[in-house]
Protein backbone atom coordinates (compact mmCIF):
# COMPACT_ATOMS: atom_id res chain seq x y z
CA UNK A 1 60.95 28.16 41.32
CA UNK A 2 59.12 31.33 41.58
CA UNK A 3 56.33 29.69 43.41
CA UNK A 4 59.27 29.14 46.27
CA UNK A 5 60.07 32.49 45.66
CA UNK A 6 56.75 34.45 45.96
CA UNK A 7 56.26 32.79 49.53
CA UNK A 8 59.48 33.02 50.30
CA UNK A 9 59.03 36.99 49.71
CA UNK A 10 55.91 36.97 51.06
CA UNK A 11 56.43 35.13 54.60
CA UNK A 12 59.50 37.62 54.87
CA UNK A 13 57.23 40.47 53.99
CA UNK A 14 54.80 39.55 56.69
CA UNK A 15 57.43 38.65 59.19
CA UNK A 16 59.33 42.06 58.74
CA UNK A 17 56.23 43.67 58.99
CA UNK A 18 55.08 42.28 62.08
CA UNK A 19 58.78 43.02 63.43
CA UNK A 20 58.61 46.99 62.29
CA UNK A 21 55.10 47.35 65.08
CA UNK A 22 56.70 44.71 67.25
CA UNK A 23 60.49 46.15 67.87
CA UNK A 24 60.95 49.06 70.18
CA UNK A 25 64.04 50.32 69.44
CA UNK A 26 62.88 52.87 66.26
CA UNK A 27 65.94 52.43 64.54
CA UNK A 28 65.39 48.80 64.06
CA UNK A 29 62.12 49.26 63.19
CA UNK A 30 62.48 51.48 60.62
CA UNK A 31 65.60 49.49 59.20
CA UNK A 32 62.56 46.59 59.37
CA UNK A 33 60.42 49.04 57.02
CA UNK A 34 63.11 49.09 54.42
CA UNK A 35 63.06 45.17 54.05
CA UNK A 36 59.60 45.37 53.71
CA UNK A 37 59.80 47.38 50.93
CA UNK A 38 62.60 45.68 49.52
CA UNK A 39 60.41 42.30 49.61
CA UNK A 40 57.71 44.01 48.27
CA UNK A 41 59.60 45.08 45.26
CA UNK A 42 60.87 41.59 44.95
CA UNK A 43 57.32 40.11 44.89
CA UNK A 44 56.65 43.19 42.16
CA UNK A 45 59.56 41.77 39.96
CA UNK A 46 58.31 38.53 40.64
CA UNK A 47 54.85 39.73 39.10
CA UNK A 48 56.64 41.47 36.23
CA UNK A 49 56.05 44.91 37.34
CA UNK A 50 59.19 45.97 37.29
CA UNK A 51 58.53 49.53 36.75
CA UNK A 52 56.75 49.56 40.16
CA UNK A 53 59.45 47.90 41.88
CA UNK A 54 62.52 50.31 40.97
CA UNK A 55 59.85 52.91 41.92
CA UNK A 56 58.80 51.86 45.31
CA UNK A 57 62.66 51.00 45.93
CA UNK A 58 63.70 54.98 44.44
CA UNK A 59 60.61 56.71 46.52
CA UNK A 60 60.10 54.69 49.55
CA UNK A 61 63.43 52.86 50.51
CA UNK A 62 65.66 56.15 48.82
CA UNK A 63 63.80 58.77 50.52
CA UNK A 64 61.26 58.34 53.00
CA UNK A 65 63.14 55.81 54.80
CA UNK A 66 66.46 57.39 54.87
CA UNK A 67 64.02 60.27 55.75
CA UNK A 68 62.88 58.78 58.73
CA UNK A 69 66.05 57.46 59.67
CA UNK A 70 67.95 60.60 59.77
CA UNK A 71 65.48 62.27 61.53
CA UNK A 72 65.48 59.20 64.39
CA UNK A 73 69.23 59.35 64.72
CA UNK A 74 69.71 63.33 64.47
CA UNK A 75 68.04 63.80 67.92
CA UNK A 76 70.35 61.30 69.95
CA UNK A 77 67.35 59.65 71.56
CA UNK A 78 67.90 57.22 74.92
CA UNK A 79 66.46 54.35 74.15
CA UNK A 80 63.66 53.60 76.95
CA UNK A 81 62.59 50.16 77.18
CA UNK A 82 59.34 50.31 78.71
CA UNK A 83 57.60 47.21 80.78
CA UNK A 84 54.29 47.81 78.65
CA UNK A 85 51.75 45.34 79.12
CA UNK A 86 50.33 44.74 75.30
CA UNK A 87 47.85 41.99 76.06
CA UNK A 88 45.00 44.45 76.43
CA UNK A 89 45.61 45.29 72.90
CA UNK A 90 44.74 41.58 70.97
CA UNK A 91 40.76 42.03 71.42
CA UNK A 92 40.44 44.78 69.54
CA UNK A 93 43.17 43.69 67.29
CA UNK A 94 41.56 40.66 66.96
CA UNK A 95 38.27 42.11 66.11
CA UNK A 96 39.55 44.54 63.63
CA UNK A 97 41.59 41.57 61.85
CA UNK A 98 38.60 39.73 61.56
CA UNK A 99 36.15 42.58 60.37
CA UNK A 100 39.19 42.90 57.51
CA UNK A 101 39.31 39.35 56.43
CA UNK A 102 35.41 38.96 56.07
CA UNK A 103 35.18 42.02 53.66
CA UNK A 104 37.97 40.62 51.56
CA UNK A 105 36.03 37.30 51.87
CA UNK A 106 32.97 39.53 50.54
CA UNK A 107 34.88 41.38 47.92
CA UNK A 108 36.91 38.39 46.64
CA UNK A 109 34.66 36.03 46.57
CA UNK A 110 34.35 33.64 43.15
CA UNK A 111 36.37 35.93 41.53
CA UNK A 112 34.58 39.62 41.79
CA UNK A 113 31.26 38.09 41.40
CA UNK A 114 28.69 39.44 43.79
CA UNK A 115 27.92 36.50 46.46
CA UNK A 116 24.17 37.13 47.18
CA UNK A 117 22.89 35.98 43.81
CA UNK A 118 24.97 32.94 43.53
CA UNK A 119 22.52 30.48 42.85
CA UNK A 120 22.17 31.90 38.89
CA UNK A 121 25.45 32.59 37.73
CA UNK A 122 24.33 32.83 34.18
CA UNK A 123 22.60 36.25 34.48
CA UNK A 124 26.07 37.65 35.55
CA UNK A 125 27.23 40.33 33.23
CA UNK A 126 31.10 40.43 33.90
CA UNK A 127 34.05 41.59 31.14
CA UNK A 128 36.62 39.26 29.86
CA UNK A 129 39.76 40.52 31.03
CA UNK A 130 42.21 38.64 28.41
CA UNK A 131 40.14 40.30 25.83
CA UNK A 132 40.59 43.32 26.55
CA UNK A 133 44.51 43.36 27.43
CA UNK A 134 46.77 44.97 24.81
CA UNK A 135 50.69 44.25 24.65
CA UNK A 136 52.43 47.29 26.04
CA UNK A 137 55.00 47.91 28.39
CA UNK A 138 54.28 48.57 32.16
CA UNK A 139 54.97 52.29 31.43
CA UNK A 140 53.07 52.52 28.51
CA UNK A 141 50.16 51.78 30.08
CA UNK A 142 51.00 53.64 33.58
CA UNK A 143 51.61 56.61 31.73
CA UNK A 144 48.35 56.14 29.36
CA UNK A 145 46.37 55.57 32.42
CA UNK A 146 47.37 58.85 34.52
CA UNK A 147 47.55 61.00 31.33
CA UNK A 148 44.05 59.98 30.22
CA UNK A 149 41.90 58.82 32.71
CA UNK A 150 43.78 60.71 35.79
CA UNK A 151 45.38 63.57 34.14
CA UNK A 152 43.38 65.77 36.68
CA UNK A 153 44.30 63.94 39.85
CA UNK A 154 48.31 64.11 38.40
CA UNK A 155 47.63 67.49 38.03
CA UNK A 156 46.29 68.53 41.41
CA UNK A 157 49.33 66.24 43.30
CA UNK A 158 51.64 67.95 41.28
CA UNK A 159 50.36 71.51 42.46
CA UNK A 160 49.69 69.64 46.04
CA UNK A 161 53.90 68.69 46.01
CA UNK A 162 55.05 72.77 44.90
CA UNK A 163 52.78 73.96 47.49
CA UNK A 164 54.85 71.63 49.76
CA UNK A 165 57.77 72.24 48.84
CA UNK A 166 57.16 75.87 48.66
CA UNK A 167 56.34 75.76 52.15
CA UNK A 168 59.02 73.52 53.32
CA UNK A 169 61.27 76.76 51.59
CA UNK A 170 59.16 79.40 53.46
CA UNK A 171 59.51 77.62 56.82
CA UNK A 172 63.44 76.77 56.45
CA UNK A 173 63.75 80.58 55.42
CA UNK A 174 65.54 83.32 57.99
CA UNK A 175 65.65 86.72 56.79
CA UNK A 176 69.00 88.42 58.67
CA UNK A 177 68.83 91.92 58.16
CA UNK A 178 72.49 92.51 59.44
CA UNK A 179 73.88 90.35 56.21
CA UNK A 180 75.57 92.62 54.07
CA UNK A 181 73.82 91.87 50.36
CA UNK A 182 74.70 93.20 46.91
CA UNK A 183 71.97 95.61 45.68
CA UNK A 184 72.15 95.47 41.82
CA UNK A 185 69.74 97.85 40.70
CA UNK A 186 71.76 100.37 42.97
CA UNK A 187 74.84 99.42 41.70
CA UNK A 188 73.88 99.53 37.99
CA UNK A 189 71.99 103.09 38.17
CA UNK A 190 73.60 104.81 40.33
């Protein structure tokens, strides 16, 4: 049953991905982005990640998408269907498709063993996965990863996202000097 499932996720992941480049209306498209996500956190739960599927469904479907969605609608935009011929795009799509799937070929090939010394598998030095897996939780071991190994990358996003916002304040801000405002220090001391 989840076999059915994870293709059955999957196909519509592809599908609805394809659709959000294909569509031209930018509504639909980015309604198309939001089942993509919403597949991708069901092939997440599927996997037993469940921490990473509320997340992406919180972050990415909650606010970017609703982001992008109120942003497309606020300006009343005509929709313009345009007789663009898109044929002249597939070679280089093509090429750049293929260039992908050979270095996944490269990377994944016999399971992250390097593929120019196959003939002597023996020599390979490679860990044991299994043995080194302790039972935790999925947040557990998120939250020992970033706060060991990453705690200066967390860090420098976090200080990356106030500068942000800080600037998304500064840039929002109009200072009206003919606003009558309450002057405490005056009020108090005088």
């Amino acid at each position: 049953m989840s076999e059915i499932l994870f293709y059955f996720y999957s196909i519509l992941t592809i599908v609805s991905a394809i659709m959000v480049i294909a569509v031209t209306n930018p509504i639909h498209s980015i309604l198309f982005l939001i089942l993509v996500f919403i597949n991708v956190s069901g092939l997440l739960i599927l996997l037993e990640v469940e921490f990473l599927a509320i997340t992406l469904i919180i972050v990415y479907v909650g606010a970017i998408a609703v982001l992008f969605l109120s942003v497309t609608m606020m300006p009343n935009i005509k929709i313009v269907v345009s007789n663009l011929n898109l044929l002249h795009y597939i070679p280089i799509g093509g090429i750049i498709t293929i260039i992908f799937l050979l270095e996944m070929i490269i990377c994944f090939n016999n399971d992250f063993i390097s593929i120019f010394n196959l003939n002597n598998i023996n020599d390979f030095d490679f860990i044991q996965w299994t043995n080194e897996l302790k039972h935790m939780t999925n947040i557990e071991s998120i939250g020992i990863l970033i706060y060991t190994h990453y705690y200066d990358l967390f860090i420098i996003s976090g200080f990356i996202l106030l500068l942000a916002m800080n600037g998304a304040i500064v840039l929002t801000l109009h200072i009206n000097n003919n606003i009558k405002r309450q002057q405490i220090f005056f009020q108090i001391y005088s």
